[in-house]
C-alpha atoms as a PDB file:
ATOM      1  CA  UNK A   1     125.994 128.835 127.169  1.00  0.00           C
ATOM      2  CA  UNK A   2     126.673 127.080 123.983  1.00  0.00           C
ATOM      3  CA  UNK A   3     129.762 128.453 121.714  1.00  0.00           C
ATOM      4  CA  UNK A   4     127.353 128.152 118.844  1.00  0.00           C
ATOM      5  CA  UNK A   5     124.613 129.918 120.642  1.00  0.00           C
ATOM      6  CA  UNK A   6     127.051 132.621 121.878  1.00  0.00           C
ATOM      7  CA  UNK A   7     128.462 133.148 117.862  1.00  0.00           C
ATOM      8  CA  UNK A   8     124.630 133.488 116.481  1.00  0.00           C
ATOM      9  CA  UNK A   9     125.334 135.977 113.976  1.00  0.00           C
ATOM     10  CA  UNK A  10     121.699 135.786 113.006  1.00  0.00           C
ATOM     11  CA  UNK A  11     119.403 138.852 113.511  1.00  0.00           C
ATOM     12  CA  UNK A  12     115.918 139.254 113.689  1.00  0.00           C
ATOM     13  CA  UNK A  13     113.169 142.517 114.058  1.00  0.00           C
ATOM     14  CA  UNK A  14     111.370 143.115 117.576  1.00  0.00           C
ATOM     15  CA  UNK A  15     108.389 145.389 118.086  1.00  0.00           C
ATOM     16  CA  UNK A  16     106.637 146.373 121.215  1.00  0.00           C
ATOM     17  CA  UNK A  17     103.571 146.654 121.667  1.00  0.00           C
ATOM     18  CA  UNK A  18     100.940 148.351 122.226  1.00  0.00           C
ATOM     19  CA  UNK A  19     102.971 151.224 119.782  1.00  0.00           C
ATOM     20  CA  UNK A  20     104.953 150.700 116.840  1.00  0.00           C
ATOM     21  CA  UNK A  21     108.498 150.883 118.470  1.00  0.00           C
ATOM     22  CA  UNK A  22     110.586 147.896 116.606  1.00  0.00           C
ATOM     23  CA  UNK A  23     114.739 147.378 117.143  1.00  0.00           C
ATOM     24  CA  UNK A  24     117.117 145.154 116.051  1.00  0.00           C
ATOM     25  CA  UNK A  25     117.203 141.701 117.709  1.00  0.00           C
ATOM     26  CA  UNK A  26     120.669 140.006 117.450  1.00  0.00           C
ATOM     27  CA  UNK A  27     119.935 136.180 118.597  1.00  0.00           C
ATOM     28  CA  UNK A  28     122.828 136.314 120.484  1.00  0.00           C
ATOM     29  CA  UNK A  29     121.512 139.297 122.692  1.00  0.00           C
ATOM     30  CA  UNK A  30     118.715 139.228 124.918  1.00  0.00           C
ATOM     31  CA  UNK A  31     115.424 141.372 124.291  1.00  0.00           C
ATOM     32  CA  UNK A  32     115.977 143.593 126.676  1.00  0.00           C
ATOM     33  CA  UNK A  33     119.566 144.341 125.969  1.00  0.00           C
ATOM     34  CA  UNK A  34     119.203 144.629 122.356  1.00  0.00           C
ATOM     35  CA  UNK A  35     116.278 147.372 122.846  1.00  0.00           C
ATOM     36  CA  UNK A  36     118.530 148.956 125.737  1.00  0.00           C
ATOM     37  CA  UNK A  37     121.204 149.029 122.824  1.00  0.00           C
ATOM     38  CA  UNK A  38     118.788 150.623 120.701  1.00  0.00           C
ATOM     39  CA  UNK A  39     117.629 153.426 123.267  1.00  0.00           C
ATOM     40  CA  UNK A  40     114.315 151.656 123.988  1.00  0.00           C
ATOM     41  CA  UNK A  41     113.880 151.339 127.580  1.00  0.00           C
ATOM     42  CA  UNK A  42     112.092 148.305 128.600  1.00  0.00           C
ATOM     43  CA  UNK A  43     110.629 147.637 132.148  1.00  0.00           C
ATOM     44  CA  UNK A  44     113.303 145.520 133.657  1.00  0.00           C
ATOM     45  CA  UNK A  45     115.105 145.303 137.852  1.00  0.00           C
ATOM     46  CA  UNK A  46     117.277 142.221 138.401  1.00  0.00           C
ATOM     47  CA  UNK A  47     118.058 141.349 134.209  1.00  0.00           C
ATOM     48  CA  UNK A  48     118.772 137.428 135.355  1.00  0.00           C
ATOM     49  CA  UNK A  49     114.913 136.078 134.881  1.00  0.00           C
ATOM     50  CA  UNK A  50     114.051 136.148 138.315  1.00  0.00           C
ATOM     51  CA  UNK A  51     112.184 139.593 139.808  1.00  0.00           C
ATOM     52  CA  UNK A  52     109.494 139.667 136.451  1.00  0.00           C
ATOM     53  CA  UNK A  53     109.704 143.143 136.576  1.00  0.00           C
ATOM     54  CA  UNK A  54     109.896 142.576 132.578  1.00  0.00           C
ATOM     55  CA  UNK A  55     107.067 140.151 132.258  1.00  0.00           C
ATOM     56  CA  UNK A  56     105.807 140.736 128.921  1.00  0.00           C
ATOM     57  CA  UNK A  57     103.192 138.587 126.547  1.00  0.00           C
ATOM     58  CA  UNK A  58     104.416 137.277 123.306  1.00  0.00           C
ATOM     59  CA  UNK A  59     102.085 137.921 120.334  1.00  0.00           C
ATOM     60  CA  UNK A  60     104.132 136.278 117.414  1.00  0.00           C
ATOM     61  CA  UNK A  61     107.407 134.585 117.041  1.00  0.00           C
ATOM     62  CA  UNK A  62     109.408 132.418 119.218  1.00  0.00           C
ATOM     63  CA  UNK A  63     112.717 132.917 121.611  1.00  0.00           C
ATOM     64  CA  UNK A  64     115.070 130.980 123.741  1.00  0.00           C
ATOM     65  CA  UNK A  65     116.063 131.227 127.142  1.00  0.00           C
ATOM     66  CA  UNK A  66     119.823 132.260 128.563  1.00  0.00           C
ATOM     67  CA  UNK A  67     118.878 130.223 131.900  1.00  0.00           C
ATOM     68  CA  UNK A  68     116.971 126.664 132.259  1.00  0.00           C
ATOM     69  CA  UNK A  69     114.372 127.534 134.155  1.00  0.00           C
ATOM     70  CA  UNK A  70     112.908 132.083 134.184  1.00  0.00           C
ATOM     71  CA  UNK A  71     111.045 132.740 136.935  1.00  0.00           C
ATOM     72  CA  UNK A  72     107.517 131.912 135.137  1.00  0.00           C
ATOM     73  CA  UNK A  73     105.206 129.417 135.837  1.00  0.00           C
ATOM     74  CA  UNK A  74     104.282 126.482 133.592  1.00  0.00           C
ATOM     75  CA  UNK A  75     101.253 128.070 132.605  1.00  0.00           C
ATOM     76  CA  UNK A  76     102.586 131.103 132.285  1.00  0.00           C
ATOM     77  CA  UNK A  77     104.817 129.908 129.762  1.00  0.00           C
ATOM     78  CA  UNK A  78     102.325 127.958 127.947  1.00  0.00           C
ATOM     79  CA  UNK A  79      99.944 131.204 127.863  1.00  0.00           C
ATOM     80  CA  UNK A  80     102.677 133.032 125.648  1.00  0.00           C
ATOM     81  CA  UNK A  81     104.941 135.178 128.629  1.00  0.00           C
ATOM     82  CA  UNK A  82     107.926 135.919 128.022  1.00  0.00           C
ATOM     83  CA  UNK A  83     110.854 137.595 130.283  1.00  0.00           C
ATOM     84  CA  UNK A  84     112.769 139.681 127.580  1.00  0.00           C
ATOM     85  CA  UNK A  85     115.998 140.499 130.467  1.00  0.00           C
ATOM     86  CA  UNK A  86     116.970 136.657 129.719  1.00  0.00           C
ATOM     87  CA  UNK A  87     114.836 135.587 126.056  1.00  0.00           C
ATOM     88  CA  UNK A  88     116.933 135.811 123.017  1.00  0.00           C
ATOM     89  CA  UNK A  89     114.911 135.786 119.668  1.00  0.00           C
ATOM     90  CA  UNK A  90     114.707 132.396 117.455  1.00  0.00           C
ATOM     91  CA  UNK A  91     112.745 134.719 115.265  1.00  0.00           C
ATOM     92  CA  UNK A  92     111.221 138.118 114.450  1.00  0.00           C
ATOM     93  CA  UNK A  93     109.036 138.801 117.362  1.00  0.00           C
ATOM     94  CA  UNK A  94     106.247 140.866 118.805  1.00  0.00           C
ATOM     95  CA  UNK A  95     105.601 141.443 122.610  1.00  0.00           C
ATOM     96  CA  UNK A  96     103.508 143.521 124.936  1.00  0.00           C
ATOM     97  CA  UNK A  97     104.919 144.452 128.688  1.00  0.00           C
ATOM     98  CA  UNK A  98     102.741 143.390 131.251  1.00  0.00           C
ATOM     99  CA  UNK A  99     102.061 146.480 132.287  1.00  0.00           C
ATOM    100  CA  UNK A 100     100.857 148.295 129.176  1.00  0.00           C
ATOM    101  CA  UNK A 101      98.046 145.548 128.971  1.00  0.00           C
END
């Protein structure tokens, strides 16, 4: 990873849907650990963007990704999914688990 991605001081506000629950996002932390960090516990298994155990849809914002290629398909990505074990936050986001849909 990038030095300058890895010194990101920047910080933005995640909430999960379908509640209210919202944490602190650090850019330079992934979704998942950043709500793990919080005590938010987030469906997640292998944490390296491959098992989708933490599949989740994203309703507003934007992220980046830790590896080149998270196990989603093309048109998964294009339809909004996200894997928060290996997304970091570009902005203030909003996402649903898969599973609470």
């Amino acid at each position: 990873m990038p030095a300058d991605i890895l010194d990101d001081n920047r910080e933005f506000k995640a909430q999960v849907l379908p509640g209210q629950v919202c944490f602190a996002a650090p850019a330079s932390l992934s979704l998942l650990e950043s709500a793990l960090l919080d005590g938010i516990s987030l469906p997640s298994s292998c944490r390296n963007g491959t098992c989708r155990a933490c599949m989740s849809k994203l309703h507003a914002g934007s992220v980046r990704y830790r590896i080149e290629w998270p196990g989603l398909s093309l048109d998964e990505k294009d339809d909004g999914y996200i894997l928060p074990c290996v997304a970091c936050p570009t902005s203030d986001v909003v996402f649903e688990p898969v599973g609470t849909t």
